[in-house]
N, C-alpha and C. Protein backbone atom coordinates (compact mmCIF):
# COMPACT_ATOMS: atom_id res chain seq x y z
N UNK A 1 -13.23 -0.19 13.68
CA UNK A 1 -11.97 -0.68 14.21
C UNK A 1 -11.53 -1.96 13.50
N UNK A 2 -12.50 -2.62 12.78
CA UNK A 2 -12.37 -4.14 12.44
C UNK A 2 -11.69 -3.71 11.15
N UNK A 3 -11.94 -2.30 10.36
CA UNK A 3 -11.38 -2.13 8.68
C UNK A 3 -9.73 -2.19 9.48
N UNK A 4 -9.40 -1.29 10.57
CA UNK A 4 -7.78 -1.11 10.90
C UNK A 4 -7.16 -2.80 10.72
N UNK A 5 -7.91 -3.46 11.55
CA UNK A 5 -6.56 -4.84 11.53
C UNK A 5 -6.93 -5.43 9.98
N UNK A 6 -7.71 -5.07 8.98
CA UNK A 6 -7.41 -5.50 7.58
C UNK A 6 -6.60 -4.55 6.60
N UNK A 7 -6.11 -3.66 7.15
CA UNK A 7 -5.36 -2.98 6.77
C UNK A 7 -6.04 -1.49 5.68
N UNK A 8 -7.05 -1.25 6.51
CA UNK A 8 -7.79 -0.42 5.77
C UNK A 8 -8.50 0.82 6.27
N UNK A 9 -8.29 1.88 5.80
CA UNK A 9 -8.71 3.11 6.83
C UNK A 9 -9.84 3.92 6.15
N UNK A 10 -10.63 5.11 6.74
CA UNK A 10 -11.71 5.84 5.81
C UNK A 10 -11.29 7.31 5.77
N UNK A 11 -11.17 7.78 4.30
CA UNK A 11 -11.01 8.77 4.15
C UNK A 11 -12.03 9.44 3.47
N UNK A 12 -12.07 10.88 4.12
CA UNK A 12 -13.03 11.69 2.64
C UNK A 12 -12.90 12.04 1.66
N UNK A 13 -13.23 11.77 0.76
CA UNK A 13 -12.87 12.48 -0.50
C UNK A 13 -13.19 13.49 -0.79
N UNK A 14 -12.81 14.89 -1.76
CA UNK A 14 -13.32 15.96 -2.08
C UNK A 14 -14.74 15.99 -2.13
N UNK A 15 -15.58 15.11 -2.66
CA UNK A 15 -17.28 15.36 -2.27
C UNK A 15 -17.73 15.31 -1.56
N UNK A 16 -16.52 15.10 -0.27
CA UNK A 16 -17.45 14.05 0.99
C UNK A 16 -17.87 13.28 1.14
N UNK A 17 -17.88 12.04 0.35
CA UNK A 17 -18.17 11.13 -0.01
C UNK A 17 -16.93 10.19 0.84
N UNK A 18 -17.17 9.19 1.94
CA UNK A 18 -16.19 8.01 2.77
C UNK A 18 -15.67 7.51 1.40
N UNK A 19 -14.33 7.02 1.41
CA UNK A 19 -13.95 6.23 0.79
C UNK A 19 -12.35 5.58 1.63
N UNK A 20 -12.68 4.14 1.41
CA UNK A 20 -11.72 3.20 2.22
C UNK A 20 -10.34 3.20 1.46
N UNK A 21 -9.13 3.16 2.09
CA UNK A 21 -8.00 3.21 1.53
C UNK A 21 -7.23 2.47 1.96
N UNK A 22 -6.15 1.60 1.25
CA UNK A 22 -5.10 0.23 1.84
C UNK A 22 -4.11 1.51 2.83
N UNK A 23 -3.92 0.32 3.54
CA UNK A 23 -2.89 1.14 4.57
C UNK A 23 -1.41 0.64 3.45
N UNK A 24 -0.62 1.71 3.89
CA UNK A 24 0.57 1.53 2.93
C UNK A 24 1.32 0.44 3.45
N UNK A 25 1.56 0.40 5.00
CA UNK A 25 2.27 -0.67 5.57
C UNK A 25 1.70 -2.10 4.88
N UNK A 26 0.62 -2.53 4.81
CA UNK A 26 0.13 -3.67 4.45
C UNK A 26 0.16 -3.76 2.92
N UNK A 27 -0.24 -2.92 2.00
CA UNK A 27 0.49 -2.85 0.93
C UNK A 27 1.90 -3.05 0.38
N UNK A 28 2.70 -2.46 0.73
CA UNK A 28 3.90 -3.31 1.23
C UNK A 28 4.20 -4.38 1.44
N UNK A 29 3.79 -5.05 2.52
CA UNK A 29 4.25 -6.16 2.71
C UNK A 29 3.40 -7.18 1.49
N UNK A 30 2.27 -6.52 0.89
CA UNK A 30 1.87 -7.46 -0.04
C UNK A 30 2.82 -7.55 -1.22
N UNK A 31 2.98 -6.31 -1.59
CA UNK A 31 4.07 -5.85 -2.60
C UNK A 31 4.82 -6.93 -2.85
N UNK A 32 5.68 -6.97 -1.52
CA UNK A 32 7.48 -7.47 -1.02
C UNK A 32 6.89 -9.50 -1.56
N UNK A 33 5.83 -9.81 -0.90
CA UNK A 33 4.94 -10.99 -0.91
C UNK A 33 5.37 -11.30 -2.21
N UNK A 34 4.41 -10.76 -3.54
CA UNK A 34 3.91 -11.13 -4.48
C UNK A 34 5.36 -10.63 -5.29
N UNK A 35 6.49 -9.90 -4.98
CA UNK A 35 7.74 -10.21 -5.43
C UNK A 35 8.51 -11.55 -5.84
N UNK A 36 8.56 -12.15 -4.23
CA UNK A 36 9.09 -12.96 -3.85
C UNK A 36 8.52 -14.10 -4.09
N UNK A 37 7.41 -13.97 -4.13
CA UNK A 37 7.16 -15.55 -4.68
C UNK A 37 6.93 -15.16 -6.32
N UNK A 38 7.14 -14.52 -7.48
CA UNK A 38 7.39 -14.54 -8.33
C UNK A 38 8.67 -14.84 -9.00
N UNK A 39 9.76 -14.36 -8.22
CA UNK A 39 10.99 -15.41 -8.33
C UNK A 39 11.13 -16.72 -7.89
N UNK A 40 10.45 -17.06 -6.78
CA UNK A 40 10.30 -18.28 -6.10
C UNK A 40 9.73 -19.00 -7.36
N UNK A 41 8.65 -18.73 -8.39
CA UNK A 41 8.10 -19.55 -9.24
C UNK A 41 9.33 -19.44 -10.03
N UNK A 42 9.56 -18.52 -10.78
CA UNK A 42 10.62 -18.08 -11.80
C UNK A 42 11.49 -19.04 -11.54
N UNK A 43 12.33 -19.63 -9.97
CA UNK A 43 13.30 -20.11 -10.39
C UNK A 43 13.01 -21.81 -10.23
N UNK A 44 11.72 -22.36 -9.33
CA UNK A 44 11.16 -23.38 -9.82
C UNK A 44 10.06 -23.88 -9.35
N UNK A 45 9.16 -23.75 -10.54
CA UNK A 45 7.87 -23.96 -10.60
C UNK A 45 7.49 -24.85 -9.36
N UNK A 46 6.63 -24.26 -8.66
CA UNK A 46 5.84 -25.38 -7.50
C UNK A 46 4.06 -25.28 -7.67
N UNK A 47 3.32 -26.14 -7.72
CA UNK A 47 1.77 -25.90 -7.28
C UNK A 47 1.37 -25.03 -5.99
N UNK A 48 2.54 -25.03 -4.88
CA UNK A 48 1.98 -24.47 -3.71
C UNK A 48 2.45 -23.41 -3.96
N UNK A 49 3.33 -22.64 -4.86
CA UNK A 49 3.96 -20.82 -5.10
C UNK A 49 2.87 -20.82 -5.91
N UNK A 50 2.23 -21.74 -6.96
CA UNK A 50 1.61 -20.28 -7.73
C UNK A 50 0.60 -20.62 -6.92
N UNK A 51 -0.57 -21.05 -6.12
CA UNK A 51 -2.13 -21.12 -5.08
C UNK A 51 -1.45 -19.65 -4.75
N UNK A 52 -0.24 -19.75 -3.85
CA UNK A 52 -0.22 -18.47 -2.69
C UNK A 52 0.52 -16.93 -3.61
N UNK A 53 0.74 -17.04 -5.21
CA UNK A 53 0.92 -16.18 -6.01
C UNK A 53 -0.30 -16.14 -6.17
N UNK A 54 -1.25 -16.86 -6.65
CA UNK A 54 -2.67 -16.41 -7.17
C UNK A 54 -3.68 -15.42 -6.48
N UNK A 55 -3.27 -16.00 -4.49
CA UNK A 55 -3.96 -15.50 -3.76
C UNK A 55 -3.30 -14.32 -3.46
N UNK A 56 -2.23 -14.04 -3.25
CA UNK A 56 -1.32 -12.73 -3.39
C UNK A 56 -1.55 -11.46 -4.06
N UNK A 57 -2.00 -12.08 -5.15
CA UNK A 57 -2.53 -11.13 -6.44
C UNK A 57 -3.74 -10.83 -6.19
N UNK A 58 -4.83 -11.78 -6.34
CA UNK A 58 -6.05 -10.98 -5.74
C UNK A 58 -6.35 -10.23 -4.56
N UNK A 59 -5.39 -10.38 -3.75
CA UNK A 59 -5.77 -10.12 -2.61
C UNK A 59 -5.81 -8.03 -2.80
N UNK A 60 -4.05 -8.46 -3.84
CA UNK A 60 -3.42 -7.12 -4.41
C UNK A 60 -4.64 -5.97 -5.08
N UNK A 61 -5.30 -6.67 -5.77
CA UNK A 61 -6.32 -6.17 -6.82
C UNK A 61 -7.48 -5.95 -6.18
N UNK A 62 -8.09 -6.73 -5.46
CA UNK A 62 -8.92 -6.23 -4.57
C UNK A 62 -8.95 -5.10 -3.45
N UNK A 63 -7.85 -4.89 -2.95
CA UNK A 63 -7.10 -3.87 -1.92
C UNK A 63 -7.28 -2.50 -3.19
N UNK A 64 -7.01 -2.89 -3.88
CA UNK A 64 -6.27 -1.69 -5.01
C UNK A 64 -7.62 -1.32 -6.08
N UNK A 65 -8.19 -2.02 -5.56
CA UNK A 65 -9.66 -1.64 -6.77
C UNK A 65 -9.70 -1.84 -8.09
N UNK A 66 -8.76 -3.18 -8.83
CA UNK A 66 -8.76 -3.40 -9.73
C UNK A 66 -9.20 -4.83 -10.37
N UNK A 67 -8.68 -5.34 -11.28
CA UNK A 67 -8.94 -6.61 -12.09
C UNK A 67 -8.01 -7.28 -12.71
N UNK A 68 -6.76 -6.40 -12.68
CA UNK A 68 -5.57 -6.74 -13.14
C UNK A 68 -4.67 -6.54 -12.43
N UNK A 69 -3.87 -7.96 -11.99
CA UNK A 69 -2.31 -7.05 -11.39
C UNK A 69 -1.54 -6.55 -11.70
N UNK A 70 -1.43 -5.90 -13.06
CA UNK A 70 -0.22 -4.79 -13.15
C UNK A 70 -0.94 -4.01 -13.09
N UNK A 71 -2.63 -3.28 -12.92
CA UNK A 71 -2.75 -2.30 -12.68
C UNK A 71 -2.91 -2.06 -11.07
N UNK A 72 -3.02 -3.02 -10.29
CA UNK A 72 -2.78 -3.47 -8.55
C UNK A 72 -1.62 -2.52 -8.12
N UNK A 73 -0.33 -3.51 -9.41
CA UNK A 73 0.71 -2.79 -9.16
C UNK A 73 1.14 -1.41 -9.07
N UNK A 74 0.74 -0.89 -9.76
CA UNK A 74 0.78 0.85 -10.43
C UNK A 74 0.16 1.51 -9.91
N UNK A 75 -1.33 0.90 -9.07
CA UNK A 75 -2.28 1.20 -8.15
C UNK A 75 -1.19 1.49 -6.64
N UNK A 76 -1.02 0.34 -6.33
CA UNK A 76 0.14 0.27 -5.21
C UNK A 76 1.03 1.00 -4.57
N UNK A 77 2.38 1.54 -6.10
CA UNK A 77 3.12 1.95 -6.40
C UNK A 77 3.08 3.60 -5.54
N UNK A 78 1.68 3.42 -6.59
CA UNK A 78 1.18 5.65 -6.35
C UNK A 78 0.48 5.78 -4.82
N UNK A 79 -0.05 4.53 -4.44
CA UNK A 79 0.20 4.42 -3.31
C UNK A 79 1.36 5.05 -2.47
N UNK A 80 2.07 4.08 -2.91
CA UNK A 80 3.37 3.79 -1.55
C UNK A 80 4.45 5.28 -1.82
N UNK A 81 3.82 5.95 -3.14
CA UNK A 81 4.98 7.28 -3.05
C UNK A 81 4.11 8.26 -2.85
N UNK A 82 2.84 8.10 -2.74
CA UNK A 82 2.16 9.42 -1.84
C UNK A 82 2.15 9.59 -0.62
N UNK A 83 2.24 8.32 0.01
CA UNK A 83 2.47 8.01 1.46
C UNK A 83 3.36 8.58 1.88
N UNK A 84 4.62 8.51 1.20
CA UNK A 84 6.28 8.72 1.57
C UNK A 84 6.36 10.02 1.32
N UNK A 85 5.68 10.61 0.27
CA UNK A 85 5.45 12.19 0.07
C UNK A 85 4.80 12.86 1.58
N UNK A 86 3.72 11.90 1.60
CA UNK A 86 3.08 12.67 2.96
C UNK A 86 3.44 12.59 4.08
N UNK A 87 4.86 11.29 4.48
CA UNK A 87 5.33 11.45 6.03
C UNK A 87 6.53 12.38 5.34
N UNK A 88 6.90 13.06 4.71
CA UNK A 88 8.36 13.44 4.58
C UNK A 88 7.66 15.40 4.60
N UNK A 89 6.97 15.53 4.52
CA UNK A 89 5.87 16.58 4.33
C UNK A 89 6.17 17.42 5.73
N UNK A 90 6.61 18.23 5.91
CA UNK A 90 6.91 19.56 7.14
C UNK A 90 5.86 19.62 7.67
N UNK A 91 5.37 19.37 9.08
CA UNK A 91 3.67 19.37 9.54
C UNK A 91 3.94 20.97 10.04
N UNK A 92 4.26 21.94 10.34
CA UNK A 92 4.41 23.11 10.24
C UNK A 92 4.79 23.98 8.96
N UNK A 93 3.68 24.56 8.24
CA UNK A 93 3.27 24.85 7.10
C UNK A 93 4.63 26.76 7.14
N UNK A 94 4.66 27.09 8.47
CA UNK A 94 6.05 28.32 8.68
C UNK A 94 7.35 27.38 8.67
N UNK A 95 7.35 26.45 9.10
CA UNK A 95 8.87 25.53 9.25
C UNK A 95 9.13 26.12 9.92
N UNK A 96 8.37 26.29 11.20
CA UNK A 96 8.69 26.40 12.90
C UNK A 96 9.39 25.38 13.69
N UNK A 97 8.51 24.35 13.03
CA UNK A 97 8.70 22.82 13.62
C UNK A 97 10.83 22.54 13.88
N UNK A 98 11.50 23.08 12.57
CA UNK A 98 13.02 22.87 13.03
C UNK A 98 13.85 23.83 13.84
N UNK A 99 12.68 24.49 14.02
CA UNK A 99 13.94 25.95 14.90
C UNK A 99 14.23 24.93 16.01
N UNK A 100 15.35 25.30 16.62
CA UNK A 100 15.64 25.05 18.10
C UNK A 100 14.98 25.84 19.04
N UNK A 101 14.92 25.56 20.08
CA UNK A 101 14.20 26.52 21.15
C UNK A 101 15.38 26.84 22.50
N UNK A 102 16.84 26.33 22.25
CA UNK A 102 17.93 26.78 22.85
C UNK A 102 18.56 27.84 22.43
N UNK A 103 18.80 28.60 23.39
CA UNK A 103 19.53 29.78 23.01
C UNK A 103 20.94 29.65 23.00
């Protein structure tokens, strides 16, 4: 229960093998984060934007299983459009789910 409020859930993988995955919501908001304070630096340099860009980023790369943040990013990304693939996804495999049931 303690991985949920870090934003992190367990899935199986094809071997069966647990493997932990960023929740997309929290990804996101890291995303939107490490945006915004990249213009925030961009338009003028502060010591306290880049600490909370620095920590932004790792936080990114660590979530994402990497070492680099543009691969965080791209990590992220395929994230956040498999997600959107999978709520937009018909949970009735006949597409029963849209009939009406009024006559």
């Amino acid at each position: 229960m303690a991985r949920r409020a870090w934003g992190i859930r367990r899935k199986n993988s094809r071997e069966g093998r647990s493997v932990l995955v960023p929740d997309p919501k929290v990804v996101r908001t890291l995303l939107t984060r490490y945006a915004s304070l990249k213009i925030a630096q961009a338009e003028r340099e502060r010591a306290e934007t880049a600490r909370e860009l620095e920590d932004v980023s790792y936080t990114l790369c660590v979530m994402m299983g990497t070492t680099s943040i543009d691969d965080a990013i791209a990590r992220a990304d395929a994230l956040l459009l498999a997600a959107g693939r999978a709520a937009q996804a018909p949970t009735d495999p006949d597409g029963a789910d849209d009939l009406s049931l009024a006559v």
